[in-house]
Protein backbone atom coordinates (compact mmCIF):
# COMPACT_ATOMS: atom_id res chain seq x y z
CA UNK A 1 95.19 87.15 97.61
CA UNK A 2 98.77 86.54 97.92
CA UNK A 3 100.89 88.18 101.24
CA UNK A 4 102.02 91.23 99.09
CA UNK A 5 98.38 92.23 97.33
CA UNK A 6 97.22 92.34 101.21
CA UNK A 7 100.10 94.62 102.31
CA UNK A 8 99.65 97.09 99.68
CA UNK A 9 95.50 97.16 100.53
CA UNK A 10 97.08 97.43 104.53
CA UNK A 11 99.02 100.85 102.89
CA UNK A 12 96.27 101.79 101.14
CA UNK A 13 93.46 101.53 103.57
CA UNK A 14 95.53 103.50 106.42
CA UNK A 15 96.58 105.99 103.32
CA UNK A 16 92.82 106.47 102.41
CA UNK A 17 92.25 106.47 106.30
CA UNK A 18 94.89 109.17 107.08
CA UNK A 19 93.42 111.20 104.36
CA UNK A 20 89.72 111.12 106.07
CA UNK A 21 90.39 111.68 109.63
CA UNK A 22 92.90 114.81 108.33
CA UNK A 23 89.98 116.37 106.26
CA UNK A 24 87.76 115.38 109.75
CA UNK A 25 90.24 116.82 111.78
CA UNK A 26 90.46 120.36 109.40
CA UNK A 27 86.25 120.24 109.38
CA UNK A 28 86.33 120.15 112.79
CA UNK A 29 88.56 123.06 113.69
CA UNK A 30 86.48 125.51 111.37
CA UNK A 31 83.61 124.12 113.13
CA UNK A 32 85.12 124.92 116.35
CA UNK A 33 84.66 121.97 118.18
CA UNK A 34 85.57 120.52 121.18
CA UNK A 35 88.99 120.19 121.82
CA UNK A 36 88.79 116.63 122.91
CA UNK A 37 87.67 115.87 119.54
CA UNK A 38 90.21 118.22 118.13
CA UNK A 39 92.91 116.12 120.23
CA UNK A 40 91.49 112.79 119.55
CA UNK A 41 91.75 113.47 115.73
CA UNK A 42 95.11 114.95 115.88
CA UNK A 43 96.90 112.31 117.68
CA UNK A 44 95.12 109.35 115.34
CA UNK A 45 96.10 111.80 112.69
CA UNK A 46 99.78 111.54 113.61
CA UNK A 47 99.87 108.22 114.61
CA UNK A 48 98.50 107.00 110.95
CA UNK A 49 101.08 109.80 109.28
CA UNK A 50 103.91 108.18 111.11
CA UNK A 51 102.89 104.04 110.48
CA UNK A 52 101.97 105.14 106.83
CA UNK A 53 105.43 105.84 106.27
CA UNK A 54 106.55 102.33 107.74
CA UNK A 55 106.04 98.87 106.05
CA UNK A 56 103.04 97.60 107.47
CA UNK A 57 104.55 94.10 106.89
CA UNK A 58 106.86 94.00 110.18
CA UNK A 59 107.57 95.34 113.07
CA UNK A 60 105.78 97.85 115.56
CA UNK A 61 104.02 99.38 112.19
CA UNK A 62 102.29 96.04 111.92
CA UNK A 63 101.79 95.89 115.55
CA UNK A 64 99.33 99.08 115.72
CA UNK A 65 98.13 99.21 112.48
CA UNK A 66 94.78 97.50 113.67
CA UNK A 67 94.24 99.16 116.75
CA UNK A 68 95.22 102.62 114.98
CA UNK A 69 92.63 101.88 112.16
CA UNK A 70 89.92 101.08 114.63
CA UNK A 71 90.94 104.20 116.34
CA UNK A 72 90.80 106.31 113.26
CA UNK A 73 86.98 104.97 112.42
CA UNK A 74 85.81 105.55 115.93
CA UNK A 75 87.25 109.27 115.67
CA UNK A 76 85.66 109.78 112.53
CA UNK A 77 82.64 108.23 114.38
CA UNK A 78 82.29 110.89 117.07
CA UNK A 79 83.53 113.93 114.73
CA UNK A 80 80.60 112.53 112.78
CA UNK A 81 78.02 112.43 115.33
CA UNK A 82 79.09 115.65 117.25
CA UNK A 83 78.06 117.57 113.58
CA UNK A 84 74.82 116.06 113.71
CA UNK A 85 74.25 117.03 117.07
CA UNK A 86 75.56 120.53 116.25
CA UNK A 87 72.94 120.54 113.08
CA UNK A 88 70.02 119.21 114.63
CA UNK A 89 70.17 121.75 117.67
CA UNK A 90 71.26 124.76 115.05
């Protein structure tokens, strides 16, 4: 996979990212939960908005990209977790 193909998966996988913790972060609200989790989804939510819309390639973009992704999972993570908690005591 050549340098370029990889950045445009980099865009693509924080795009598709971005896209899931929003729709998390919307679920969540109608769900009323926590605001901890609200807060934790909306900064990572942010925080992926703002390094989508800088090359990934260079710079501090490329610098949090990883941590930021990680972050995003693990949000989705406990969103995840606190509806099944939610639906198994409901």
């Amino acid at each position: 996979m050549s340098e370029s193909e990889a950045q445009i998966d980099k865009q693509t996988e924080v795009r598709h990212l971005l896209r899931t913790v929003k729709t998390s972060l919307e679920l969540a609200i109608v769900a009323r939960a926590p605001a901890e989790l609200l807060n934790r989804l909306g900064r990572v939510s942010g925080l992926l908005d703002a390094v989508s819309q800088l090359p990934v390639s260079e710079g501090p973009a490329q610098a949090m990209t990883a941590g930021l992704i990680a972050e995003g999972l693990a949000a989705i993570g406990a969103c995840q977790n606190w509806q099944r908690g939610r639906t198994a005591s409901a």
